[in-house]
C-alpha atoms as a PDB file:
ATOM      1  CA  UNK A   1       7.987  -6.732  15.283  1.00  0.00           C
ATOM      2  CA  UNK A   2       9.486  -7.795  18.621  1.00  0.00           C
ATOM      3  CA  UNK A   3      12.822  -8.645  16.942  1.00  0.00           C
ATOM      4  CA  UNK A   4      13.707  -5.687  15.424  1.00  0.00           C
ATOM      5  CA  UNK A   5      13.358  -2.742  18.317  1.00  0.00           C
ATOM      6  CA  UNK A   6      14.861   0.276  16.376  1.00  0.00           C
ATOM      7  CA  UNK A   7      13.495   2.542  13.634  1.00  0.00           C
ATOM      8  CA  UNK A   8      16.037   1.250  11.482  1.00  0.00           C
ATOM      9  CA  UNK A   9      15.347  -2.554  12.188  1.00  0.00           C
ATOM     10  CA  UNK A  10      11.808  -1.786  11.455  1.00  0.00           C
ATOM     11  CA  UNK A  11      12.051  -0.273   8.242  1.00  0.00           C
ATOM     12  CA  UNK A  12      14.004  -3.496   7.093  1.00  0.00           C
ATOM     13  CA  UNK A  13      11.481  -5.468   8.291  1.00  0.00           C
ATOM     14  CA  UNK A  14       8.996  -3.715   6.616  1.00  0.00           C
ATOM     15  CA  UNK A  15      10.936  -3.884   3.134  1.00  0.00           C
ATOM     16  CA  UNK A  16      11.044  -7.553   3.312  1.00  0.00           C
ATOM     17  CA  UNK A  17       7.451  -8.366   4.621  1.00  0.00           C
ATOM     18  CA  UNK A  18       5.836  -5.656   2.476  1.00  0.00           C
ATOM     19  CA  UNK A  19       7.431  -5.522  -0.759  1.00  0.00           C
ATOM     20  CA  UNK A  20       6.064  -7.629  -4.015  1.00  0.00           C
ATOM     21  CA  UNK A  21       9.497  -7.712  -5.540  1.00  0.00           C
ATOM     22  CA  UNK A  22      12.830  -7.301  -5.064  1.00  0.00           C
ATOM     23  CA  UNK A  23      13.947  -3.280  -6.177  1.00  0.00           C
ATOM     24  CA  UNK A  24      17.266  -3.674  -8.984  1.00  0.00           C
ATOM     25  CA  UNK A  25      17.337  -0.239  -9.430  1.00  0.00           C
ATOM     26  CA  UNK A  26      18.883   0.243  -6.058  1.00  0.00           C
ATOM     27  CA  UNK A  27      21.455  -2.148  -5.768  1.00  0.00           C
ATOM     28  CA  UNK A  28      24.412  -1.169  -3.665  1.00  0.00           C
ATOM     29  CA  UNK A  29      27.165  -3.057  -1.221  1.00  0.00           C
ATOM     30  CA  UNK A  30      27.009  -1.094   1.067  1.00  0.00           C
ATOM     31  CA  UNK A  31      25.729  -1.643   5.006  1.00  0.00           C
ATOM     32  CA  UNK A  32      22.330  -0.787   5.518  1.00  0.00           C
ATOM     33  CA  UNK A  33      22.317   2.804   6.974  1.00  0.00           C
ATOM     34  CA  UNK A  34      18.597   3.323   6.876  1.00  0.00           C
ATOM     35  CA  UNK A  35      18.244   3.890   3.087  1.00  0.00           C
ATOM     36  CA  UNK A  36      16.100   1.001   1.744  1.00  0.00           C
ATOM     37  CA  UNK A  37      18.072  -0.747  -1.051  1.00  0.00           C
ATOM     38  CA  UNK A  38      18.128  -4.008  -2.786  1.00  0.00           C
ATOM     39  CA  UNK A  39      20.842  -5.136  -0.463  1.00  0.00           C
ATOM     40  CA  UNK A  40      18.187  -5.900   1.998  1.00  0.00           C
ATOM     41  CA  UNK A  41      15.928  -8.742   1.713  1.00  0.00           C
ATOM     42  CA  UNK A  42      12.427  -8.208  -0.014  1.00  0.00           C
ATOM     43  CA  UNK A  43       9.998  -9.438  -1.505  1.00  0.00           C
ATOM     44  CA  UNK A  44       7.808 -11.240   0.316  1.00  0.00           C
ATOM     45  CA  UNK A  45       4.560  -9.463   0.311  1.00  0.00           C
ATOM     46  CA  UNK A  46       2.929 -12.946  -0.995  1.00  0.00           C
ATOM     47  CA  UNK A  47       4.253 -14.942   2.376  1.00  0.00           C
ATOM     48  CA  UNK A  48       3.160 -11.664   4.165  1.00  0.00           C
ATOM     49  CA  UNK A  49      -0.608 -11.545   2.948  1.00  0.00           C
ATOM     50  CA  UNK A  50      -0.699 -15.315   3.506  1.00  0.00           C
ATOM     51  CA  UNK A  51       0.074 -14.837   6.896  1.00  0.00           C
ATOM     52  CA  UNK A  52      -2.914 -11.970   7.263  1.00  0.00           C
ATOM     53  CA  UNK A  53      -4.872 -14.307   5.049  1.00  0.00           C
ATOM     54  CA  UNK A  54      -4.705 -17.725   7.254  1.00  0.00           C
ATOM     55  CA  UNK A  55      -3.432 -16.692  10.665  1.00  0.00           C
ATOM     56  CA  UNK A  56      -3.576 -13.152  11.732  1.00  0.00           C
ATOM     57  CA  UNK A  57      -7.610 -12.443  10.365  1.00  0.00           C
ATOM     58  CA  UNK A  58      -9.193 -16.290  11.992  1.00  0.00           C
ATOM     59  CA  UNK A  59      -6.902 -15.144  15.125  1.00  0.00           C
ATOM     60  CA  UNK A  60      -8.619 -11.621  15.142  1.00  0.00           C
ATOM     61  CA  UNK A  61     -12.141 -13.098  13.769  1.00  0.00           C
ATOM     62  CA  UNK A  62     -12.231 -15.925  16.479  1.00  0.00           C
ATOM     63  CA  UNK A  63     -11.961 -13.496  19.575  1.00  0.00           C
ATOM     64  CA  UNK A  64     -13.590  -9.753  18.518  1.00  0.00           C
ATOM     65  CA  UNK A  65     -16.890  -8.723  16.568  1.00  0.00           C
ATOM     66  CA  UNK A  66     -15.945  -8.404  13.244  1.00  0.00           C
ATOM     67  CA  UNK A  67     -17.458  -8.381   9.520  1.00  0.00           C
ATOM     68  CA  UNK A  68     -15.593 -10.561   7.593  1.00  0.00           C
ATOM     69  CA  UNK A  69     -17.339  -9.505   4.409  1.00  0.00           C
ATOM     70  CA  UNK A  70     -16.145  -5.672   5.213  1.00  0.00           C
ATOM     71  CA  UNK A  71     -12.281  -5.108   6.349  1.00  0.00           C
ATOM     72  CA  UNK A  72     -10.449  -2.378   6.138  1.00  0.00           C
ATOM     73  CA  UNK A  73      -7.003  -1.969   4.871  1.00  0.00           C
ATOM     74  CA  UNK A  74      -4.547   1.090   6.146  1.00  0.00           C
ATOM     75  CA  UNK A  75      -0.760   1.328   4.927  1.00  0.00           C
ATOM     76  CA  UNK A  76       1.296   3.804   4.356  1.00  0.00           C
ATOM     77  CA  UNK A  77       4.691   4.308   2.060  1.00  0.00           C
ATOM     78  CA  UNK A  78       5.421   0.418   1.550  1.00  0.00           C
ATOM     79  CA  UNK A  79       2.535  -0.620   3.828  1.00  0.00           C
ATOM     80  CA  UNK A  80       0.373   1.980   0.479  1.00  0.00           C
ATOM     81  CA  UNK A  81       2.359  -0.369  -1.508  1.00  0.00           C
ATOM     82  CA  UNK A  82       1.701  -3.574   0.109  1.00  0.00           C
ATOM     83  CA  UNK A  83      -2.233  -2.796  -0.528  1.00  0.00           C
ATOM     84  CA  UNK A  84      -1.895  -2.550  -3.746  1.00  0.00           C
ATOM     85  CA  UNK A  85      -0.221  -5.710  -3.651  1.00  0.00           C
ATOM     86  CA  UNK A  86      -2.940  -7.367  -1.850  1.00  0.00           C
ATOM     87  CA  UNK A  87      -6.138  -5.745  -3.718  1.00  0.00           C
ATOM     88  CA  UNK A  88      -4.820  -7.041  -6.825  1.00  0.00           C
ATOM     89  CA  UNK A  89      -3.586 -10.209  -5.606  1.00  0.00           C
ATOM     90  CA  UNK A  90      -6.308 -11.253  -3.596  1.00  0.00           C
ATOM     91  CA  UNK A  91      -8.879  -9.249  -3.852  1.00  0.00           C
ATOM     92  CA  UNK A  92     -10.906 -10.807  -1.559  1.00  0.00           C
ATOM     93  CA  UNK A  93      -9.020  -9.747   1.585  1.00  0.00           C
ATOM     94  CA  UNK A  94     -10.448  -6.282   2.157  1.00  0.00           C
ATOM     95  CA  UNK A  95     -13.149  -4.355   0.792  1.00  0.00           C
ATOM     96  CA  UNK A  96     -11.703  -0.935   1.655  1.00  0.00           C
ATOM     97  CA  UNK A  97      -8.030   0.730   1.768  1.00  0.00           C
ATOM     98  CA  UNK A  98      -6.422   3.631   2.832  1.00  0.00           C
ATOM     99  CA  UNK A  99      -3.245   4.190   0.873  1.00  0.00           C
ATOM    100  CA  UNK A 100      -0.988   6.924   2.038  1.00  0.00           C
ATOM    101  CA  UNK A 101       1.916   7.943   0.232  1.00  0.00           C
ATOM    102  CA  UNK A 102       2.264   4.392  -1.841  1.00  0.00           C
ATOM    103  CA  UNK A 103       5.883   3.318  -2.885  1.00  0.00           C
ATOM    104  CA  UNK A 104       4.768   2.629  -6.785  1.00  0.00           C
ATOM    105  CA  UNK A 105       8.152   3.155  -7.875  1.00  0.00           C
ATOM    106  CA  UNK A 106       9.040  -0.393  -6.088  1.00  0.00           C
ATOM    107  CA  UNK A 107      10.572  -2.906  -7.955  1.00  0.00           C
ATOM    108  CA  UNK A 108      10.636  -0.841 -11.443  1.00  0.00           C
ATOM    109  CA  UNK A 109       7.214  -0.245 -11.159  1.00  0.00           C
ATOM    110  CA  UNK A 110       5.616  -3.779 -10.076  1.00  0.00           C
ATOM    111  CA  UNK A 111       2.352  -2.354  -9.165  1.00  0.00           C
ATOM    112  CA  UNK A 112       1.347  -1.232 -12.380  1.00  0.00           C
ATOM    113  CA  UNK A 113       2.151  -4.561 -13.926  1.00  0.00           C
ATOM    114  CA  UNK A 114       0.219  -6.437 -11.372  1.00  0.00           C
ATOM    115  CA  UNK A 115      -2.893  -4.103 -11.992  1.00  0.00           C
ATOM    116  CA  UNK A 116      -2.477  -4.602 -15.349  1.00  0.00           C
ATOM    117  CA  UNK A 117      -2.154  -8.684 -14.974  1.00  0.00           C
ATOM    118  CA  UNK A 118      -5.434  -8.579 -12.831  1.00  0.00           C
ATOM    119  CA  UNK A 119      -6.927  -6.506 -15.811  1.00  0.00           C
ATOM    120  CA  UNK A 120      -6.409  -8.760 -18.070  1.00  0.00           C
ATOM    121  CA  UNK A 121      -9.048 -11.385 -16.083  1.00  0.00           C
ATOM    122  CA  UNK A 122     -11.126  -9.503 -13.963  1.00  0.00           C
ATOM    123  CA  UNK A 123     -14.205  -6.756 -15.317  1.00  0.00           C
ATOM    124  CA  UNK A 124     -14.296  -5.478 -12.073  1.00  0.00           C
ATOM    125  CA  UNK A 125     -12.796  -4.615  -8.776  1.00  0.00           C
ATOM    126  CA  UNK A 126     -14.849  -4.350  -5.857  1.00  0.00           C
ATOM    127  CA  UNK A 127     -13.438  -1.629  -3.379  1.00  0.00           C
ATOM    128  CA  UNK A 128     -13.415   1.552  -1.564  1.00  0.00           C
ATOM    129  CA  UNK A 129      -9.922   3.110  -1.723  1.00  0.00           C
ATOM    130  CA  UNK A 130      -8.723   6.937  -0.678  1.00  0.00           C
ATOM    131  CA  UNK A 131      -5.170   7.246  -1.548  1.00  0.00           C
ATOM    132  CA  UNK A 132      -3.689  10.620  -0.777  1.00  0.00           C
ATOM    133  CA  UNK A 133      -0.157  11.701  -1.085  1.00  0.00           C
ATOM    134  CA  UNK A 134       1.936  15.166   0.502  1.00  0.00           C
ATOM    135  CA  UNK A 135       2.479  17.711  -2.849  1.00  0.00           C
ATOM    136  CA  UNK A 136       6.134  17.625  -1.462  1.00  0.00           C
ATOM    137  CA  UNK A 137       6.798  14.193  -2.097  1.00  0.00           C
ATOM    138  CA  UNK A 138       8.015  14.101  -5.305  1.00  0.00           C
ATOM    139  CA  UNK A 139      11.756  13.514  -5.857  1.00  0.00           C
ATOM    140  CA  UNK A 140      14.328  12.665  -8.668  1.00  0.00           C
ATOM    141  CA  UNK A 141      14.239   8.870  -7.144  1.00  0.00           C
ATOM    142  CA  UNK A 142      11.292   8.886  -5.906  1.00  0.00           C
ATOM    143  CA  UNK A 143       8.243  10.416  -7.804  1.00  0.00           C
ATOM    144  CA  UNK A 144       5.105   9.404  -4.983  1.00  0.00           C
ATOM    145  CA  UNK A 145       2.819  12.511  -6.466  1.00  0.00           C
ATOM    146  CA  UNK A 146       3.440  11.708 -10.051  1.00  0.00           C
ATOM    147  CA  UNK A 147       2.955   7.903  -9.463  1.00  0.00           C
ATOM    148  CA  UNK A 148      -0.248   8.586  -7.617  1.00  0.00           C
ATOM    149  CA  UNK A 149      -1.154  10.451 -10.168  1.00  0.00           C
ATOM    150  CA  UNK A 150      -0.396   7.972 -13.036  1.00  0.00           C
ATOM    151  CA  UNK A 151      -1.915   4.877 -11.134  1.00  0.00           C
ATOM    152  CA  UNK A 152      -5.008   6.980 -10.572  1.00  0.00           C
ATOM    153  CA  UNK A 153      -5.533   7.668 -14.175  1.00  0.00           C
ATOM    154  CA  UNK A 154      -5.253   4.025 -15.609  1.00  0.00           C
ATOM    155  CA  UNK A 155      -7.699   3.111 -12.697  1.00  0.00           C
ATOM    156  CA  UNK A 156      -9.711   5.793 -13.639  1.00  0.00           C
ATOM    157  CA  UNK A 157      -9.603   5.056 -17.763  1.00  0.00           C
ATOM    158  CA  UNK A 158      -9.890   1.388 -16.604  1.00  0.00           C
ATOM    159  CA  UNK A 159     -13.392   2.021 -15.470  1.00  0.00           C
ATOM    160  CA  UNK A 160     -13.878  -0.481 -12.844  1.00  0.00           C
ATOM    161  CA  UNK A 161     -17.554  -1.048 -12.061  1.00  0.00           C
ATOM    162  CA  UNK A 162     -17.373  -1.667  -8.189  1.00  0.00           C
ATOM    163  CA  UNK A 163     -14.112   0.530  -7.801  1.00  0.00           C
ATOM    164  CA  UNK A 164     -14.628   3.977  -5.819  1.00  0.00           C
ATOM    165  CA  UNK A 165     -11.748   6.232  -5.765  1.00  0.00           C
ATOM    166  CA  UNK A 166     -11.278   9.207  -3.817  1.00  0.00           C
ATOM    167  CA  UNK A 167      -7.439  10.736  -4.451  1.00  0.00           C
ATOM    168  CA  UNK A 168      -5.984  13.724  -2.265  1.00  0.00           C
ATOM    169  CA  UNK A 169      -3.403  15.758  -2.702  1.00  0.00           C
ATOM    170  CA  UNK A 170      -2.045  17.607   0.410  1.00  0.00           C
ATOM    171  CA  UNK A 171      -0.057  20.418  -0.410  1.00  0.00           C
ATOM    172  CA  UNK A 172       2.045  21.455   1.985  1.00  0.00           C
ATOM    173  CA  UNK A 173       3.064  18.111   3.647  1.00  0.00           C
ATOM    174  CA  UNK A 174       5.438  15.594   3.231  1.00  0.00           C
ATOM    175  CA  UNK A 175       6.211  12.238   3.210  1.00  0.00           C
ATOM    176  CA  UNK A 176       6.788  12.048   7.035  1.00  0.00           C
ATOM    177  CA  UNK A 177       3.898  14.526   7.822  1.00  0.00           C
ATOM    178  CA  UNK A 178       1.080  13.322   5.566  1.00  0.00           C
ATOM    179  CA  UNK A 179       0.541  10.086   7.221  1.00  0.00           C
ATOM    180  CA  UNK A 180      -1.906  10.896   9.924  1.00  0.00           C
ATOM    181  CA  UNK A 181      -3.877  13.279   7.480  1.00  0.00           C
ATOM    182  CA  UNK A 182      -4.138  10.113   5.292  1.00  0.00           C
ATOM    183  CA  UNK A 183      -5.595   8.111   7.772  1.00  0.00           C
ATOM    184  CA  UNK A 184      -8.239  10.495   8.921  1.00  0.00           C
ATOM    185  CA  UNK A 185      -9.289  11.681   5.548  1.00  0.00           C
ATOM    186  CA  UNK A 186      -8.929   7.912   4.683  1.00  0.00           C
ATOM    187  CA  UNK A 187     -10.995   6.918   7.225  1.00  0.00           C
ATOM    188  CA  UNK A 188     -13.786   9.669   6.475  1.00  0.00           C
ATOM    189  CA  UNK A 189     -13.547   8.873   2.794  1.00  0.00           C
ATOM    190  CA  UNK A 190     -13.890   4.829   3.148  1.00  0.00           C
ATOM    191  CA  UNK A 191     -16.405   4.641   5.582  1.00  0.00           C
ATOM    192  CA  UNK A 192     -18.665   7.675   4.329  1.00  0.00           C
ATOM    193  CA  UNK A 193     -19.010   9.793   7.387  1.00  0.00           C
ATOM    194  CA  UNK A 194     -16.959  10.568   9.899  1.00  0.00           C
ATOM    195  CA  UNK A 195     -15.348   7.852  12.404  1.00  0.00           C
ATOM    196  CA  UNK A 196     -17.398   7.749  15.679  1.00  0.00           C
END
């Protein structure tokens, strides 16, 4: 994001270009102070994957070795949520994901209603997905471990034939410490063996 230099700029950035819905519960007037509130923009998670979709994977396709039939997905807090998004969206973008930390709680809970939309028409969901979360991230606005949880039990009971799921709880960590333990368990976990 060349345009927005700061952590702060970032992070609003990242609520508009990986969000699936704008967030009522948080409404509020005032400036943006790093908090992530409705106040500003998101929502556009389906202009986002589009963008992955037709520009940024023929960009990366046309000049590296890749697999196009095998892609691997990484996020963490909104980018967790933002793969969500996109596995039940369009499926068909990557075969495995690791979600860290996943903002379910988004936009009173538009996750679960998109995995239960795809439900309703698909049998099956082909992927490999670790999602791990810190055991200290649980908070009065913001319940990650009990979300994980939940979301892991209706994918679970849902029974998915060509879904694997591998879910990690790390104890001791946080939301700002659990990242790079989610990637490296996430990459063990998705690719079956340790990364070279």
């Amino acid at each position: 994001y060349p345009d927005a230099p700061s952590y702060f700029q970032t992070m609003v950035v990242r609520q508009r270009d990986l969000t699936p819905a704008t967030d009522p519960s948080e409404r509020t007037d005032a400036p943006f102070d790093g908090t992530l509130t409705a106040t500003v923009p998101s929502g556009r998670a389906a202009q986002f994957l589009d963008f992955i979709r037709e520009d940024l994977i023929p960009f990366i396709d046309a000049r590296y070795p890749t697999i196009p039939g095998d892609r691997i997905y990484a996020g963490h807090s909104l980018g967790g949520l933002f793969g969500y998004y996109a596995m039940f969206r369009r499926p068909d973008t990557f075969t495995r994901y690791i979600i860290g930390s996943p903002t379910l709680y988004w936009g009173d809970d538009a996750v679960f209603r998109l995995e239960r939309e795809y439900a309703a028409l698909h049998k099956n969901l082909e992927a490999r997905v670790f999602m791990g979360v810190g055991g200290l991230e649980d908070g009065p606005k913001n319940p990650m471990l009990r979300n994980v949880r939940r979301l892991e039990s209706v994918l679970r009971e849902r029974a998915y034939p060509g879904l694997t799921l591998t879910t990690q709880v790390f104890a001791d960590e946080t939301h700002l410490s659990v990242w790079s333990t989610n990637l490296l368990r996430g990459l063990v976990s998705v690719l079956g063996r340790p990364p070279a």
